[in-house]
N, C-alpha and C. Protein backbone atom coordinates (compact mmCIF):
# COMPACT_ATOMS: atom_id res chain seq x y z
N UNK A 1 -4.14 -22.10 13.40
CA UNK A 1 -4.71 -20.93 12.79
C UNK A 1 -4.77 -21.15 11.27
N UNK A 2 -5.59 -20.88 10.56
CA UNK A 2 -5.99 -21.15 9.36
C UNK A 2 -5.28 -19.96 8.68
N UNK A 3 -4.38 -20.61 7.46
CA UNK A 3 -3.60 -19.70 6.62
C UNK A 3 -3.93 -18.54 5.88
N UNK A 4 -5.47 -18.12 5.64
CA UNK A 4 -5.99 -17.24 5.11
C UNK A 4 -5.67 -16.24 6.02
N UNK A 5 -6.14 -16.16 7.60
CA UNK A 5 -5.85 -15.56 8.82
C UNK A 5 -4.43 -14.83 8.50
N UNK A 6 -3.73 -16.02 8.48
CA UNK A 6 -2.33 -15.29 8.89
C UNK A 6 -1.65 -14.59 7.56
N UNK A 7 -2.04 -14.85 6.47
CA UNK A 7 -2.03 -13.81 5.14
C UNK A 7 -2.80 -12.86 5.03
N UNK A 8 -4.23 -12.77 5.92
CA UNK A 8 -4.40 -11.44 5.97
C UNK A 8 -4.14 -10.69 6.33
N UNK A 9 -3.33 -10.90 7.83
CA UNK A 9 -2.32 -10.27 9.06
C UNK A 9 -1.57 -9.43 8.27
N UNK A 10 -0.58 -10.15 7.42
CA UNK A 10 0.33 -9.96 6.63
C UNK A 10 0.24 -9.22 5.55
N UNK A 11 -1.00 -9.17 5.25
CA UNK A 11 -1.67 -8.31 4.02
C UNK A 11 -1.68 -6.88 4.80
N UNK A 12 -1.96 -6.68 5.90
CA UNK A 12 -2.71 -5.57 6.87
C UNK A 12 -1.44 -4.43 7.20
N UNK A 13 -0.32 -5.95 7.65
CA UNK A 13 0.94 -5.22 7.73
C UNK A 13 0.95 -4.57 6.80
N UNK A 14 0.99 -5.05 5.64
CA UNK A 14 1.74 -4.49 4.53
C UNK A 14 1.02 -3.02 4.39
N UNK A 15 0.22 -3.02 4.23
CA UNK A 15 -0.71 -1.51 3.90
C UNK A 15 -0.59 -0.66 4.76
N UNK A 16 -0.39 -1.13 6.03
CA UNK A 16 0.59 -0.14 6.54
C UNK A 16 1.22 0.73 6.84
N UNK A 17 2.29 -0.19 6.03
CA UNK A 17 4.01 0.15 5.59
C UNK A 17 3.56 0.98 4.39
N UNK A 18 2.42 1.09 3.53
CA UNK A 18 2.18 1.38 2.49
C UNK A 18 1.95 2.52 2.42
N UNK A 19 0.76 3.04 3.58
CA UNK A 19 0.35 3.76 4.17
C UNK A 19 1.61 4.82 4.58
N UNK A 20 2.14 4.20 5.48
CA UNK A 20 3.33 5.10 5.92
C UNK A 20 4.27 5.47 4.94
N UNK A 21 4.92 4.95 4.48
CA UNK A 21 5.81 4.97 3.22
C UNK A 21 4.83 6.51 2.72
N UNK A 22 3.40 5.78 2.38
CA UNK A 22 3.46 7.37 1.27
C UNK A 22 3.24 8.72 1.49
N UNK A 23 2.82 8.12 3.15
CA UNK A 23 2.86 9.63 4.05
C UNK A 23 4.29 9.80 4.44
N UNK A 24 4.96 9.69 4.38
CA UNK A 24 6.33 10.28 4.88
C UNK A 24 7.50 10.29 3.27
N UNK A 25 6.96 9.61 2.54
CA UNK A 25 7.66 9.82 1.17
C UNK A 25 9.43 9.48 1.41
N UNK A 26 9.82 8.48 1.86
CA UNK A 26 11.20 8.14 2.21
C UNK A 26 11.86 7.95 0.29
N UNK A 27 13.20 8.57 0.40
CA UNK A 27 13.69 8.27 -0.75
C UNK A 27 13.50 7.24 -1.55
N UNK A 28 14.25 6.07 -0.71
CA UNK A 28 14.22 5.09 -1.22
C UNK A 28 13.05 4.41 -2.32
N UNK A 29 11.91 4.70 -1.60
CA UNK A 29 10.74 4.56 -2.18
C UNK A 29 9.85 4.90 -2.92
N UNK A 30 9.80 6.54 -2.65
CA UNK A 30 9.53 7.83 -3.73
C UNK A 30 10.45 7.55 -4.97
N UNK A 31 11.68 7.32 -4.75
CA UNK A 31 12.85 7.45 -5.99
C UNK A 31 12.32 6.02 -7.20
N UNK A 32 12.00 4.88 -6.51
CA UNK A 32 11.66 4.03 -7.05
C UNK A 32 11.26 4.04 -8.48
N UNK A 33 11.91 2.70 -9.14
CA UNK A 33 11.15 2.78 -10.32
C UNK A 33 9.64 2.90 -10.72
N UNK A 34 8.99 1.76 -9.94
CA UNK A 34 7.48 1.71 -10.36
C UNK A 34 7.06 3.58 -10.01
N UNK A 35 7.07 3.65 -9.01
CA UNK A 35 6.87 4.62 -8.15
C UNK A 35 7.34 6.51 -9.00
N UNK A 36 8.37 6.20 -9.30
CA UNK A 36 9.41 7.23 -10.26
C UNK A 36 8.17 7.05 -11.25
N UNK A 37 7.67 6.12 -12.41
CA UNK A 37 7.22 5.94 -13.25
C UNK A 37 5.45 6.78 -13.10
N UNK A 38 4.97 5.76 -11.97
CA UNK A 38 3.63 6.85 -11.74
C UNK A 38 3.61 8.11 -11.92
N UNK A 39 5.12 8.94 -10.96
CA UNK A 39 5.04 10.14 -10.74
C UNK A 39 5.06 10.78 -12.15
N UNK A 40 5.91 10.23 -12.55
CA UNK A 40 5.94 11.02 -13.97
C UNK A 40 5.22 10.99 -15.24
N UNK A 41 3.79 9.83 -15.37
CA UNK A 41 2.71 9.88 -15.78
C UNK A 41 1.66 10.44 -15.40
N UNK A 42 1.26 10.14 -14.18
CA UNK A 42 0.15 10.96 -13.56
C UNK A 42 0.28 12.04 -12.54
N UNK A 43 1.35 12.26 -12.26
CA UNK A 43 2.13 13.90 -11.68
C UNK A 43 1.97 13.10 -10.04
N UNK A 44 2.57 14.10 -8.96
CA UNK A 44 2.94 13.86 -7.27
C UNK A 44 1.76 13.79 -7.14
N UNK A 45 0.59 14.51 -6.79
CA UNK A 45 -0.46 14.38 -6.36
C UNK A 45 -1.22 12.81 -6.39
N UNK A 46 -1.14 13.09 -7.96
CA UNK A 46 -2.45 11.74 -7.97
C UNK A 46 -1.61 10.73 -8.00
N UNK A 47 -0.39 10.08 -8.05
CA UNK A 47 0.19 9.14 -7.67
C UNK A 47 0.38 8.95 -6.09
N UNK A 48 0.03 10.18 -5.17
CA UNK A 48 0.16 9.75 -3.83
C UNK A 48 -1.62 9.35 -3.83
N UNK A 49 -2.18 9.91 -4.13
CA UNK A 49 -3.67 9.49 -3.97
C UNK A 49 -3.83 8.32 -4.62
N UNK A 50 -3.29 8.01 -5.64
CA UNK A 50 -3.01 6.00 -6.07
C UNK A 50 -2.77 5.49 -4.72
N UNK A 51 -1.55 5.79 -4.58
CA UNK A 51 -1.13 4.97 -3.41
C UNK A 51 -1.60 4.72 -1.97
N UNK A 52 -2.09 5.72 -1.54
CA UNK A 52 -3.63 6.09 -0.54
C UNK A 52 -4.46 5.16 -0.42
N UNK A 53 -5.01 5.31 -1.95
CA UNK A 53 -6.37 4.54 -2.21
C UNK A 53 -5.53 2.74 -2.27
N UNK A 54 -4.64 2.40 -3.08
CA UNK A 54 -3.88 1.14 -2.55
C UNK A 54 -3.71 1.06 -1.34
N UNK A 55 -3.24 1.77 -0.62
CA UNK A 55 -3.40 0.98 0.43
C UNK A 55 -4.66 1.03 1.40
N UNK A 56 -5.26 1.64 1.51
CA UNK A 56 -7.01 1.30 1.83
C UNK A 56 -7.15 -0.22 1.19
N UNK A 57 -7.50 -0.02 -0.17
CA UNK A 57 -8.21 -1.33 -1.00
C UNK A 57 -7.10 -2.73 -0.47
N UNK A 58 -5.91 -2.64 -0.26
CA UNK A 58 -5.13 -3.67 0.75
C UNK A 58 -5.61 -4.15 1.47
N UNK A 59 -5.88 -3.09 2.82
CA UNK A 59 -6.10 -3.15 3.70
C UNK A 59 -7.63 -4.10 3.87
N UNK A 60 -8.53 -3.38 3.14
CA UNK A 60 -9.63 -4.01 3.24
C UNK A 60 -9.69 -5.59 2.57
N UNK A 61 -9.03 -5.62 1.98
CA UNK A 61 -8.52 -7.10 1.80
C UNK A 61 -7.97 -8.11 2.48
N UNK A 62 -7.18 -7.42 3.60
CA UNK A 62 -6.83 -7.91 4.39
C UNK A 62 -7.62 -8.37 5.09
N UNK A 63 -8.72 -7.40 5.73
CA UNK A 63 -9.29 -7.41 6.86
C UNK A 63 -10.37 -8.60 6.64
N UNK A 64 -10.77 -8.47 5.24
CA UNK A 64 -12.21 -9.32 4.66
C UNK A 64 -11.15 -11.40 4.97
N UNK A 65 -10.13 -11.18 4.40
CA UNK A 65 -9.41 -12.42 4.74
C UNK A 65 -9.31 -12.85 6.37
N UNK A 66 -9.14 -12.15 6.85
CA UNK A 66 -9.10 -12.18 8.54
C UNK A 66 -10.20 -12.85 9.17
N UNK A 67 -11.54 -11.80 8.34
CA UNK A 67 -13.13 -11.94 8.96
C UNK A 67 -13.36 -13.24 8.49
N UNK A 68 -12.84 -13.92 7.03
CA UNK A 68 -13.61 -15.23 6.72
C UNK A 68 -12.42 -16.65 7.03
């Protein structure tokens, strides 16, 4: 299997986890620095809609690595 394949897999996972993470907002992760930092520049909302839209634009990265 050609390594692009299996890093896109891995890319796909990840968005995810990314995905989930920001729909369920687990401490660990919400509390986060990077994460802490968004919130408190661009307020809860549009830092979950950052993270939304990251993980879409992941995802589709993933998927485009997969397809070629």
């Amino acid at each position: 299997m050609d390594p692009y394949k299996i890093i896109g897999f891995i890319v796909i996972i990840y968005a995810g986890f990314l995905f989930m993470w920001t729909n369920s907002k687990p401490h660990f992760v919400w509390n986060n620095f990077k994460v802490k930092f968004m919130r408190k520049k661009f307020g809860d909302d549009a830092a979950e809609k950052i993270l939304y839209g990251l993980s879409v634009l992941i995802a589709i990265i993933g998927v485009i690595m997969v397809i070629i």
